[in-house]
PDB file of N, CA and C in Angstrom:
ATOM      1  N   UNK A   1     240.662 122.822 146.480  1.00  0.00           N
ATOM      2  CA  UNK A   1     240.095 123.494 147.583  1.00  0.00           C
ATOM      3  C   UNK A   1     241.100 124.419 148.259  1.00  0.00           C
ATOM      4  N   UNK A   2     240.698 124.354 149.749  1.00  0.00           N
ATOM      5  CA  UNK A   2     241.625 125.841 150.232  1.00  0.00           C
ATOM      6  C   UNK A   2     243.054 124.889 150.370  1.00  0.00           C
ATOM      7  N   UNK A   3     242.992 124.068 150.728  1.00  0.00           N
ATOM      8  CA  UNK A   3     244.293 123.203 150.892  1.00  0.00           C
ATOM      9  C   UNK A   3     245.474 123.152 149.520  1.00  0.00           C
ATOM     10  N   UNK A   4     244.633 123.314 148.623  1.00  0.00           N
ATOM     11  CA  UNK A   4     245.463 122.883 147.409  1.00  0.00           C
ATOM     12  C   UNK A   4     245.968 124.162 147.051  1.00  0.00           C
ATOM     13  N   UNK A   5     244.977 125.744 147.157  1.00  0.00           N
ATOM     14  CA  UNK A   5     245.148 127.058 147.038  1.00  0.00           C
ATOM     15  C   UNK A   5     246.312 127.483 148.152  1.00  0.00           C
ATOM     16  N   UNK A   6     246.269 127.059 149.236  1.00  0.00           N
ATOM     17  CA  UNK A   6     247.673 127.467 150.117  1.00  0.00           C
ATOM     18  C   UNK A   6     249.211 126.694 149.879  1.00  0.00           C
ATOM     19  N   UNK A   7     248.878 125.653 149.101  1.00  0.00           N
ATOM     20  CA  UNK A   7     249.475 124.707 148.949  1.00  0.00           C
ATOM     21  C   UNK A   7     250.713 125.342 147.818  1.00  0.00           C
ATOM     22  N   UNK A   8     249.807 125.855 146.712  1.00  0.00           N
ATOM     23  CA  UNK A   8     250.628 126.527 145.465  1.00  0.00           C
ATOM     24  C   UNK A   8     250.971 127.522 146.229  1.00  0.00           C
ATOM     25  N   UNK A   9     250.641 128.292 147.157  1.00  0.00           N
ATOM     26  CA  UNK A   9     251.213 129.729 147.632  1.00  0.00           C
ATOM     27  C   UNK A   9     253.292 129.765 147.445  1.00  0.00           C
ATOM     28  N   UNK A  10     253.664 130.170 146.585  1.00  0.00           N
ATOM     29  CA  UNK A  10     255.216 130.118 146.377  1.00  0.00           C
ATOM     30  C   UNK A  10     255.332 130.780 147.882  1.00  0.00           C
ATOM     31  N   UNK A  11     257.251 130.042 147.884  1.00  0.00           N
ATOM     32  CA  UNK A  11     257.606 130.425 149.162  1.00  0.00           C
ATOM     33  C   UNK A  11     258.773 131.718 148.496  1.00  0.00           C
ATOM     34  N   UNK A  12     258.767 132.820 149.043  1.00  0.00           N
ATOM     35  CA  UNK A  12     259.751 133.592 148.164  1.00  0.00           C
ATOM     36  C   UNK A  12     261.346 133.626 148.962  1.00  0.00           C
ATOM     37  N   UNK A  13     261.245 133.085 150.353  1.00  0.00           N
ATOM     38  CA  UNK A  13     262.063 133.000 151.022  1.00  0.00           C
ATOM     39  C   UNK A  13     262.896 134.509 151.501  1.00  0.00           C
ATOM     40  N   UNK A  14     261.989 135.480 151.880  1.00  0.00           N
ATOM     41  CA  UNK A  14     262.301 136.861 152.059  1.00  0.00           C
ATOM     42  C   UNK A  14     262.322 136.984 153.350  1.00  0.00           C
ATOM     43  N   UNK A  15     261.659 137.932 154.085  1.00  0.00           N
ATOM     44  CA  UNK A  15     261.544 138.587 155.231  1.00  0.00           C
ATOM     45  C   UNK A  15     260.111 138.279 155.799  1.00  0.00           C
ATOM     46  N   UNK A  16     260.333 138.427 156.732  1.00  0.00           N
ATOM     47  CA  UNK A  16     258.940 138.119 157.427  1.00  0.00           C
ATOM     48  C   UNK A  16     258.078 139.477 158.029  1.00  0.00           C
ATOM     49  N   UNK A  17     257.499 140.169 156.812  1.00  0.00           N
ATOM     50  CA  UNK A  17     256.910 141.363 157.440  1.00  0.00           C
ATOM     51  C   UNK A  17     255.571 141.578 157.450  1.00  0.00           C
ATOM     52  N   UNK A  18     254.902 140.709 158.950  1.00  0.00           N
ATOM     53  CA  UNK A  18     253.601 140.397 159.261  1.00  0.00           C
ATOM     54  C   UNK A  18     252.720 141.780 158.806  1.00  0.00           C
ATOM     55  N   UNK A  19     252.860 142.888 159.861  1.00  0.00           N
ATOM     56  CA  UNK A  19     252.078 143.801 160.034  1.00  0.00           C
ATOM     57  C   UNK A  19     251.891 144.634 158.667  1.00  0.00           C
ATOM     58  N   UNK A  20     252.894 144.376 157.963  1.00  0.00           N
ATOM     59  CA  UNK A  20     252.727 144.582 156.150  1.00  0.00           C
ATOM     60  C   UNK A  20     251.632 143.982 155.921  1.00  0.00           C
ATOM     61  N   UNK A  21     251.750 142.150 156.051  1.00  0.00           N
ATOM     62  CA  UNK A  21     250.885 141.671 155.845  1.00  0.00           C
ATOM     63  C   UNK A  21     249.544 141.922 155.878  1.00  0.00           C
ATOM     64  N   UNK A  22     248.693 142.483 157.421  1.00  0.00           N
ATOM     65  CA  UNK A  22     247.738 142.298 157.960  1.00  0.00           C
ATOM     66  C   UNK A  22     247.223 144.179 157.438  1.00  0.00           C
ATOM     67  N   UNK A  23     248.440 144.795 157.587  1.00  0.00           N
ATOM     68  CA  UNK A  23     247.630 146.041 156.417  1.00  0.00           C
ATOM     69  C   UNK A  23     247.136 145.773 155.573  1.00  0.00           C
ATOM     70  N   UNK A  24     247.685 144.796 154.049  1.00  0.00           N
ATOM     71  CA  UNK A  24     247.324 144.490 152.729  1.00  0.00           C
ATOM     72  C   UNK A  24     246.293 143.908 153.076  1.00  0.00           C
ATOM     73  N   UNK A  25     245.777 142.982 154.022  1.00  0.00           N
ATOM     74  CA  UNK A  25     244.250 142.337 154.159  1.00  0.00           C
ATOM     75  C   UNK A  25     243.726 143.227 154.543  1.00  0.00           C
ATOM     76  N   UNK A  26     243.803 143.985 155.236  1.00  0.00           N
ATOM     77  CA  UNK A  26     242.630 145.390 156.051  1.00  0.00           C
ATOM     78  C   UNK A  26     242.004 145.806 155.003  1.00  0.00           C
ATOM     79  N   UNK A  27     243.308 146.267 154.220  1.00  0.00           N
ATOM     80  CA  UNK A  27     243.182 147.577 152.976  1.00  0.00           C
ATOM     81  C   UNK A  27     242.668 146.831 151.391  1.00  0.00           C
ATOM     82  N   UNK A  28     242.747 145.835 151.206  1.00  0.00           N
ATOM     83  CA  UNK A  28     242.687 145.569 149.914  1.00  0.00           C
ATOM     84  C   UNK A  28     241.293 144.026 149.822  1.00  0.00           C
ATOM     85  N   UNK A  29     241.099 143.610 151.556  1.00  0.00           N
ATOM     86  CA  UNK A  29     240.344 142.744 151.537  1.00  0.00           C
ATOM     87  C   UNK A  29     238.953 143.018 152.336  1.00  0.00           C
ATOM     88  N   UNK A  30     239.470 143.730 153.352  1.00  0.00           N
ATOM     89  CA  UNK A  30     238.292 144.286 153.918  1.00  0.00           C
ATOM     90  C   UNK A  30     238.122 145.666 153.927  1.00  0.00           C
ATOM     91  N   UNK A  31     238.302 146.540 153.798  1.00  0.00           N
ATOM     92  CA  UNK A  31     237.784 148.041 153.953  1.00  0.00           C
ATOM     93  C   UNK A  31     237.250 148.003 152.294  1.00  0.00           C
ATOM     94  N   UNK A  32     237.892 147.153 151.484  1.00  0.00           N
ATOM     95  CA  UNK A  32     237.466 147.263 150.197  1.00  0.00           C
ATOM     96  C   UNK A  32     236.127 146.413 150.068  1.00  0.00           C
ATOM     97  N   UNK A  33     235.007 147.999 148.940  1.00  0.00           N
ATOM     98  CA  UNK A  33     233.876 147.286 148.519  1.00  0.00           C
ATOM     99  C   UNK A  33     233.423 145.536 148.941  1.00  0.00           C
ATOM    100  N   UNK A  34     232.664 144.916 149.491  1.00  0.00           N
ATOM    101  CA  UNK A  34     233.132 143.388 149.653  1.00  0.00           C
ATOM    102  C   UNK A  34     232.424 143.204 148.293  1.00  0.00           C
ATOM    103  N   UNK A  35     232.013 143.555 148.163  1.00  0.00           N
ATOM    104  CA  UNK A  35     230.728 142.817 146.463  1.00  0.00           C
ATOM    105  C   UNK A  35     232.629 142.871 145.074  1.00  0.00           C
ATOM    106  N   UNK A  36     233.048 143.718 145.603  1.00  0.00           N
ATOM    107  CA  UNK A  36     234.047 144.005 144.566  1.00  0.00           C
ATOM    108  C   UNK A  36     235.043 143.284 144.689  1.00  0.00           C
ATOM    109  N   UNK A  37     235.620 142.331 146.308  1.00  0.00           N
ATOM    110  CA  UNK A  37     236.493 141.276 146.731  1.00  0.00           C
ATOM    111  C   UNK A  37     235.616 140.158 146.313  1.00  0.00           C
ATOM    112  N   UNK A  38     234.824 140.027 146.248  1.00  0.00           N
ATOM    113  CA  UNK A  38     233.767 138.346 146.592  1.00  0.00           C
ATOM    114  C   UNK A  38     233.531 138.051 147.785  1.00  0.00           C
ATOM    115  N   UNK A  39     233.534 139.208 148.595  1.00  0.00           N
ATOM    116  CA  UNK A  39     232.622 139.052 149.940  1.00  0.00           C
ATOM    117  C   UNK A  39     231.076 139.078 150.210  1.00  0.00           C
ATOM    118  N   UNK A  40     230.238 138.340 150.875  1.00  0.00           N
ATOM    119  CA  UNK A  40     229.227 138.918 151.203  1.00  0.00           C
ATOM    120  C   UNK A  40     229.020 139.605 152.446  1.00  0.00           C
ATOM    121  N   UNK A  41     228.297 140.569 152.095  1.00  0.00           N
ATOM    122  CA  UNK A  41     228.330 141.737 152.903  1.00  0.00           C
ATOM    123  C   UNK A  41     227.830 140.812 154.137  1.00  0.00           C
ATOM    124  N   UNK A  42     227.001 139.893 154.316  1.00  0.00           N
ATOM    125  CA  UNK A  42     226.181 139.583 155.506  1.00  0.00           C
ATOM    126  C   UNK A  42     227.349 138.472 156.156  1.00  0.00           C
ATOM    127  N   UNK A  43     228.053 137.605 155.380  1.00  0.00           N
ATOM    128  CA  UNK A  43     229.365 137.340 156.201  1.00  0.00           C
ATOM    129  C   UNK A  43     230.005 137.846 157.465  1.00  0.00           C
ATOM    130  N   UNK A  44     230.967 136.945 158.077  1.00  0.00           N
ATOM    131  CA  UNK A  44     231.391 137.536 159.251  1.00  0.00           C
ATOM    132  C   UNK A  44     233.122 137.198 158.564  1.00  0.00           C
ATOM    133  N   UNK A  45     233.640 137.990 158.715  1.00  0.00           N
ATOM    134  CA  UNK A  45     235.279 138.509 158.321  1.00  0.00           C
ATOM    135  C   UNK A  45     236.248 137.469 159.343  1.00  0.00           C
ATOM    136  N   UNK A  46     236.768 136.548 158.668  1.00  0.00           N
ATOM    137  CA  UNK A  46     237.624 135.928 159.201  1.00  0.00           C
ATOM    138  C   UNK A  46     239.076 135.947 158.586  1.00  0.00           C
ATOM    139  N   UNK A  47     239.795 136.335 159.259  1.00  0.00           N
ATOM    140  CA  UNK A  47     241.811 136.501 158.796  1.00  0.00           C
ATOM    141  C   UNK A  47     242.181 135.152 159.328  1.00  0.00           C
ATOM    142  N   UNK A  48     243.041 134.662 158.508  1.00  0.00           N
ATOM    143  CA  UNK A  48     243.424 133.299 159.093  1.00  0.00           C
ATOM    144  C   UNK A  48     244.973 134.035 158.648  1.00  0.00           C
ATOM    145  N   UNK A  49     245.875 134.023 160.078  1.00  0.00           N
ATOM    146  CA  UNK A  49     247.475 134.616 159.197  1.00  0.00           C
ATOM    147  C   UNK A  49     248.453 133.333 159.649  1.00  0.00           C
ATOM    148  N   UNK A  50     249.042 132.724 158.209  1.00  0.00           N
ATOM    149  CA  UNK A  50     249.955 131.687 158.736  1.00  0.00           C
ATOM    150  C   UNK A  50     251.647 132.438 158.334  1.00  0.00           C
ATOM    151  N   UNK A  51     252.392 132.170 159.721  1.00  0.00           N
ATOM    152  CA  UNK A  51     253.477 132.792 159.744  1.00  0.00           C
ATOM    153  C   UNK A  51     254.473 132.307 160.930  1.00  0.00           C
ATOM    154  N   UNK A  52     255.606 132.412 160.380  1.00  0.00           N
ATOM    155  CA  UNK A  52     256.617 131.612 161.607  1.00  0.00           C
ATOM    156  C   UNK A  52     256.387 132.648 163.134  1.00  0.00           C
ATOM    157  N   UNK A  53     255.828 133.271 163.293  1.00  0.00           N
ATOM    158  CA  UNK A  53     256.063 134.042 164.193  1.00  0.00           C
ATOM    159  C   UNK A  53     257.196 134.683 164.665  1.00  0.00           C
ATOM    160  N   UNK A  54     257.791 135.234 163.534  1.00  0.00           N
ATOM    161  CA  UNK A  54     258.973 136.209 164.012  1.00  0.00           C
ATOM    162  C   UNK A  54     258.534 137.317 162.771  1.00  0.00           C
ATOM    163  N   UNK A  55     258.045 138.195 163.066  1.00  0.00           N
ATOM    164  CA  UNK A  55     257.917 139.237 162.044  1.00  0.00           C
ATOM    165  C   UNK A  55     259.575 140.262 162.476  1.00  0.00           C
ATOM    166  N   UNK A  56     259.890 141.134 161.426  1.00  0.00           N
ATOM    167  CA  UNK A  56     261.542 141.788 161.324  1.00  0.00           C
ATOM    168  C   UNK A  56     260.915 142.705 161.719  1.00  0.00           C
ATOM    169  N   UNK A  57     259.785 143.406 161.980  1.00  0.00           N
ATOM    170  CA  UNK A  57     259.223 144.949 161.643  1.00  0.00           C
ATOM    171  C   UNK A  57     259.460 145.187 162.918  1.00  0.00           C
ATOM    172  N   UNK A  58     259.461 146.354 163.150  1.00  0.00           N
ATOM    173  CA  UNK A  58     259.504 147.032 164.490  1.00  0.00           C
ATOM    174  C   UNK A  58     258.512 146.964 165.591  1.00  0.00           C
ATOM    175  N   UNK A  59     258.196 147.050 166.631  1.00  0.00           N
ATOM    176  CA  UNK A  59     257.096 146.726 167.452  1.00  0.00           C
ATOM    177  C   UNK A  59     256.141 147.913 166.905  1.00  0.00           C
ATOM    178  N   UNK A  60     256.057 149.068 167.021  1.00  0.00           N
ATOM    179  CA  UNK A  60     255.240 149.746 166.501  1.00  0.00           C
ATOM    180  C   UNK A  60     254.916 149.505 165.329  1.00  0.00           C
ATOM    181  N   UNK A  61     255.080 148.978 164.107  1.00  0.00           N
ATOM    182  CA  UNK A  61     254.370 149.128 163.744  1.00  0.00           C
ATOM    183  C   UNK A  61     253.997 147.802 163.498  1.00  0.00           C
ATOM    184  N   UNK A  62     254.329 146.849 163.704  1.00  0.00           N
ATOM    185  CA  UNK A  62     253.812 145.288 163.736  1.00  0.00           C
ATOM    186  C   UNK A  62     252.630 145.535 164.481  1.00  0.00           C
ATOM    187  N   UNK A  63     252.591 146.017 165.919  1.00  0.00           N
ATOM    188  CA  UNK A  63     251.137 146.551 166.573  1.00  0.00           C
ATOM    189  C   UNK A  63     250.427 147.201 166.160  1.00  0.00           C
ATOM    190  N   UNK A  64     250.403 148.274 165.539  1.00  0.00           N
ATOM    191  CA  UNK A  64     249.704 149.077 165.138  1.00  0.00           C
ATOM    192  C   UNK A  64     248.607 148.372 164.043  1.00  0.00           C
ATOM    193  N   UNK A  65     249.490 147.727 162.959  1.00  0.00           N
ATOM    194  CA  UNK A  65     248.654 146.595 161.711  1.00  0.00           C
ATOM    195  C   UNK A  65     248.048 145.762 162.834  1.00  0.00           C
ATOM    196  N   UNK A  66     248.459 145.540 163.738  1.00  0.00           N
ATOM    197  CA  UNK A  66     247.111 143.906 164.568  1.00  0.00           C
ATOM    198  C   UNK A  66     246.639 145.117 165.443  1.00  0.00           C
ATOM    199  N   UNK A  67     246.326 146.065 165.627  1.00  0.00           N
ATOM    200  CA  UNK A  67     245.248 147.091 166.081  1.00  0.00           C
ATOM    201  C   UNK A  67     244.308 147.154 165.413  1.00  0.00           C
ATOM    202  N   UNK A  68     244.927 147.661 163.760  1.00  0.00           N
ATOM    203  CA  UNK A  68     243.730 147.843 163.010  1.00  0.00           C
ATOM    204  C   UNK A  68     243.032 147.184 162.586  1.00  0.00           C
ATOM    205  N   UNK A  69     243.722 145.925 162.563  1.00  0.00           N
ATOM    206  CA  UNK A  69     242.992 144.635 161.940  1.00  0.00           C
ATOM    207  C   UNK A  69     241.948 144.162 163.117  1.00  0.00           C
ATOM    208  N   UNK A  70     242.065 143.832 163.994  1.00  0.00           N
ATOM    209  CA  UNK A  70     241.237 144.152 164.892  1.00  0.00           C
ATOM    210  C   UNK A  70     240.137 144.809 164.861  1.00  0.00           C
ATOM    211  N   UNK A  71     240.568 146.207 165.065  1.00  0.00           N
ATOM    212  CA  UNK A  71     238.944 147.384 164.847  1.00  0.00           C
ATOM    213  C   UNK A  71     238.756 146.971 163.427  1.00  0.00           C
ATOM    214  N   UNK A  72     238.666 146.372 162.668  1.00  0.00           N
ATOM    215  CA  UNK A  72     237.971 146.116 161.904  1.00  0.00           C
ATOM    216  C   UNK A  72     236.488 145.592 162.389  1.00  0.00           C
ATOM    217  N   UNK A  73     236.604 144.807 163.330  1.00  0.00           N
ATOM    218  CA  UNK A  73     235.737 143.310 163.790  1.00  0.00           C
ATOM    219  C   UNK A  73     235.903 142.231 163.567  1.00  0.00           C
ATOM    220  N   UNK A  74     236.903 141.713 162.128  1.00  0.00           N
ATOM    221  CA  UNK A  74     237.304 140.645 162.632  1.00  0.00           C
ATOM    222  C   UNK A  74     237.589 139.675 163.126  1.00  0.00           C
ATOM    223  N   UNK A  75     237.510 138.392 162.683  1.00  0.00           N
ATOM    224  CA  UNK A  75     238.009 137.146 163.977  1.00  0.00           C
ATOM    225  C   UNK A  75     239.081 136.941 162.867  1.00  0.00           C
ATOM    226  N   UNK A  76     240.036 136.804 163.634  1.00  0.00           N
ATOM    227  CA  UNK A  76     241.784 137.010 163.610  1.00  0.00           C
ATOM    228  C   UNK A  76     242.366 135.178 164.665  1.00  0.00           C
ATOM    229  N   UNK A  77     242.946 134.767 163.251  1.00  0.00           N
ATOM    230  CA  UNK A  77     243.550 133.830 163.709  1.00  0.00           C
ATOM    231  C   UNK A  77     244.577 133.753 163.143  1.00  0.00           C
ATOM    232  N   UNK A  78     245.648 133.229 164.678  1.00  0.00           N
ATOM    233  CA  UNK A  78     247.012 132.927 164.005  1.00  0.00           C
ATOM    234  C   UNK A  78     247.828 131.883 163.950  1.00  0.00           C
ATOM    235  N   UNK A  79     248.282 131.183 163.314  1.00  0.00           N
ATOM    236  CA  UNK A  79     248.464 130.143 162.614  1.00  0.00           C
ATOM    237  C   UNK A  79     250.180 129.522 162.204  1.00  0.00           C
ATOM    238  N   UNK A  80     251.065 130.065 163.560  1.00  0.00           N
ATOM    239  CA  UNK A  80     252.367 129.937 163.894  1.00  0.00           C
ATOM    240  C   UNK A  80     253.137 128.206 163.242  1.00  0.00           C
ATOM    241  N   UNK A  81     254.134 128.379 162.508  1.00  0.00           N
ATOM    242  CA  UNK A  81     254.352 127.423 161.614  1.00  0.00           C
ATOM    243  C   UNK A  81     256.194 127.352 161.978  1.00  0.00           C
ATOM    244  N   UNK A  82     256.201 126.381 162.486  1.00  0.00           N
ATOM    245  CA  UNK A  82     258.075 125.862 163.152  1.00  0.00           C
ATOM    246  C   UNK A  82     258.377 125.673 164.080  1.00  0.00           C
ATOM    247  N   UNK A  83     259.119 125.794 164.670  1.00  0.00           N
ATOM    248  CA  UNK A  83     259.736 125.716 165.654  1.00  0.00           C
ATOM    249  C   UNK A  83     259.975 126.622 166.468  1.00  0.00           C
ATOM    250  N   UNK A  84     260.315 127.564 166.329  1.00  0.00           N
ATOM    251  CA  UNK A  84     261.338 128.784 166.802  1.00  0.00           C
ATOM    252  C   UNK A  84     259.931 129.691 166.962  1.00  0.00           C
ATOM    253  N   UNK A  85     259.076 129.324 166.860  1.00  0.00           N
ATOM    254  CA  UNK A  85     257.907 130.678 166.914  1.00  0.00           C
ATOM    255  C   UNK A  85     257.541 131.372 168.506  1.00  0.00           C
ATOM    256  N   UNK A  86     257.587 132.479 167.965  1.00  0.00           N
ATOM    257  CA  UNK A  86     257.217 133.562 169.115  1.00  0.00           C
ATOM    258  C   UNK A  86     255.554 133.341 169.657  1.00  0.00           C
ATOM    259  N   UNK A  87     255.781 132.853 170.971  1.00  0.00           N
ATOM    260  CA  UNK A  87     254.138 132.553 171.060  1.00  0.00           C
ATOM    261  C   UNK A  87     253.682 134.220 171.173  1.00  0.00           C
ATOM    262  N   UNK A  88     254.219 134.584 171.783  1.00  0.00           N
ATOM    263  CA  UNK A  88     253.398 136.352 172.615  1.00  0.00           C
ATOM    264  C   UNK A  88     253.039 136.676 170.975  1.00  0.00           C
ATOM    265  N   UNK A  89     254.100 137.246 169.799  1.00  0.00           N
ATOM    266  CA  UNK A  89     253.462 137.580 168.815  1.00  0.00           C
ATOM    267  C   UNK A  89     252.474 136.881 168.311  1.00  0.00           C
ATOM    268  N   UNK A  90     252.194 135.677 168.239  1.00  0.00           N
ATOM    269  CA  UNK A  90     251.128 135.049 167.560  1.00  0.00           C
ATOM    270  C   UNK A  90     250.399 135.476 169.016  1.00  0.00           C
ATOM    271  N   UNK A  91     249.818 135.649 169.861  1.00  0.00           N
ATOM    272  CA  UNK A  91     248.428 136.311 170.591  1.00  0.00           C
ATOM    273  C   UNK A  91     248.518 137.677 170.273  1.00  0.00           C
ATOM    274  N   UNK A  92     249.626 138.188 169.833  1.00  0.00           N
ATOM    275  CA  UNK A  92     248.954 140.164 169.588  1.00  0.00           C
ATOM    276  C   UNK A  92     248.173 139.855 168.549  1.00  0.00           C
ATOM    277  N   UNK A  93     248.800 138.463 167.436  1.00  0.00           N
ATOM    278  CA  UNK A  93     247.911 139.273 166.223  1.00  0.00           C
ATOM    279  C   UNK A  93     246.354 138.338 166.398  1.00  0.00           C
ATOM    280  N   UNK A  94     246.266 137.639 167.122  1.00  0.00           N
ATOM    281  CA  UNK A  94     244.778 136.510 167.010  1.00  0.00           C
ATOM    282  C   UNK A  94     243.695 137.736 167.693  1.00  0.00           C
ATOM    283  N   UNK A  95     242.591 137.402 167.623  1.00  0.00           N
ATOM    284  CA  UNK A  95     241.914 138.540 168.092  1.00  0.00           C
ATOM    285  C   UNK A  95     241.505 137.893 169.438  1.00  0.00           C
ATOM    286  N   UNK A  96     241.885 136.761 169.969  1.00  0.00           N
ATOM    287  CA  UNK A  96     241.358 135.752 171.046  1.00  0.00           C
ATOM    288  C   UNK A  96     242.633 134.884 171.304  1.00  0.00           C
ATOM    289  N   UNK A  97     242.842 134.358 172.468  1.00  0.00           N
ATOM    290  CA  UNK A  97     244.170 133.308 173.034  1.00  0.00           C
ATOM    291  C   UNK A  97     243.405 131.993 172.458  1.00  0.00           C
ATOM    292  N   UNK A  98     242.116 132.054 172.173  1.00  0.00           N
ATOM    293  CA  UNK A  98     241.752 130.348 171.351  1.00  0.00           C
ATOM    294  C   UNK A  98     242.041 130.570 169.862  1.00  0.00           C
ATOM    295  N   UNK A  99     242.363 131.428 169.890  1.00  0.00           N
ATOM    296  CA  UNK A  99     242.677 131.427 167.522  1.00  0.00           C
ATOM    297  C   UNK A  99     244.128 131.440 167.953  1.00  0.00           C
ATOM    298  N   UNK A 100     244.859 131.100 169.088  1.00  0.00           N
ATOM    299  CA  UNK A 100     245.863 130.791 168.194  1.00  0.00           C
ATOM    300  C   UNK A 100     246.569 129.216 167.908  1.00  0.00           C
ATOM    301  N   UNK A 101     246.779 128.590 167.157  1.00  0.00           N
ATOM    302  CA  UNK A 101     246.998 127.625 166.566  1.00  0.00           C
ATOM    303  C   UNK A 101     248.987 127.231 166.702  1.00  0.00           C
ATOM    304  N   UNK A 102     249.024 126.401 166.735  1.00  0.00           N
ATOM    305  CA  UNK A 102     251.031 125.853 167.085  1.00  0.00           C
ATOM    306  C   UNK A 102     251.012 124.525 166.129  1.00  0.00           C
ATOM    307  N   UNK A 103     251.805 124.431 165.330  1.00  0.00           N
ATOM    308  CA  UNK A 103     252.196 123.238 164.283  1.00  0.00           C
ATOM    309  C   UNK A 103     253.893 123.361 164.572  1.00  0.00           C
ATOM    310  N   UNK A 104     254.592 122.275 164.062  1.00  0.00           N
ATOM    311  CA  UNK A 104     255.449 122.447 163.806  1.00  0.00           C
ATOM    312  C   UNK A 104     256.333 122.149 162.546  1.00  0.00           C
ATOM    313  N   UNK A 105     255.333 121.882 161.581  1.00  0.00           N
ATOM    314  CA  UNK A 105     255.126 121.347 160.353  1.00  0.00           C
ATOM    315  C   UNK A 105     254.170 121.339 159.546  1.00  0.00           C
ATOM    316  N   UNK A 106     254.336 122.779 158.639  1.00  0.00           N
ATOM    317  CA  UNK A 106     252.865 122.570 157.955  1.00  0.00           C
ATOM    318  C   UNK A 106     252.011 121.124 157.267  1.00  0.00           C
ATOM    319  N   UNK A 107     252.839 120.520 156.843  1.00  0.00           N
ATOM    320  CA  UNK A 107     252.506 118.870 156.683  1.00  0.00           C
ATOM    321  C   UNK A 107     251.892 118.455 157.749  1.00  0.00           C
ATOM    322  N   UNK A 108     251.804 118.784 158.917  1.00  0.00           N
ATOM    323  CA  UNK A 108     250.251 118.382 159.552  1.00  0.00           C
ATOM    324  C   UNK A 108     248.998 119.060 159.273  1.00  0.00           C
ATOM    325  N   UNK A 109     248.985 119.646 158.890  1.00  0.00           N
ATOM    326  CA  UNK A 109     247.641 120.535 158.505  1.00  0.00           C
ATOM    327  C   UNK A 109     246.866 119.315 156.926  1.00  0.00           C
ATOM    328  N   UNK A 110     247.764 118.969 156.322  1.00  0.00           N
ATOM    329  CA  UNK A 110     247.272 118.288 155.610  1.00  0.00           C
ATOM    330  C   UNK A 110     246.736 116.913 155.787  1.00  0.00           C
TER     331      UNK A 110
END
């Protein structure tokens, strides 16, 4: 299930570049055909983004990606994972102060 699918997600141990992130879902998950992702069109678009909450990117354009993701329509949740997490960034990118989510160990989610 989705647990076991996030589960294999490799960790590459790189950089943390959210608003990269939340472009590649705009652009490749939603603006794209949905019949051609495995969306149904009559669905409602939910982003679930799990991330330590420190993205490296610059404020512009870390904002700009949780703008657009946003005007999408969207329900945008964020899903802050450690310790050290930036609460303010995890509310730019949720589309609501109730999507956002605080763990401090993904091993609770399971």
């Amino acid at each position: 299930g989705i647990q076991a699918a996030v589960t294999a997600i490799p960790y590459v141990g790189k950089s943390t570049l959210t608003g990269l992130a939340l472009d590649t879902a705009r652009v490749d998950l939603i603006e794209t055909d949905a019949l051609s992702v495995g969306r149904r069109p009559d669905a409602e678009t939910v982003v679930i983004v799990l991330t330590d909450g420190n993205t490296q990117e610059s404020a512009p354009v870390f904002l700009a990606a949780t703008d657009a993701i946003k005007a999408t329509g969207a329900e945008v949740f964020a899903l802050g994972i450690g310790q050290d997490i930036d609460q303010t960034e995890l509310e730019q990118i949720a589309s609501e102060q109730e999507n956002v989510v605080l763990v401090e160990d993904i091993a609770v989610l399971g």
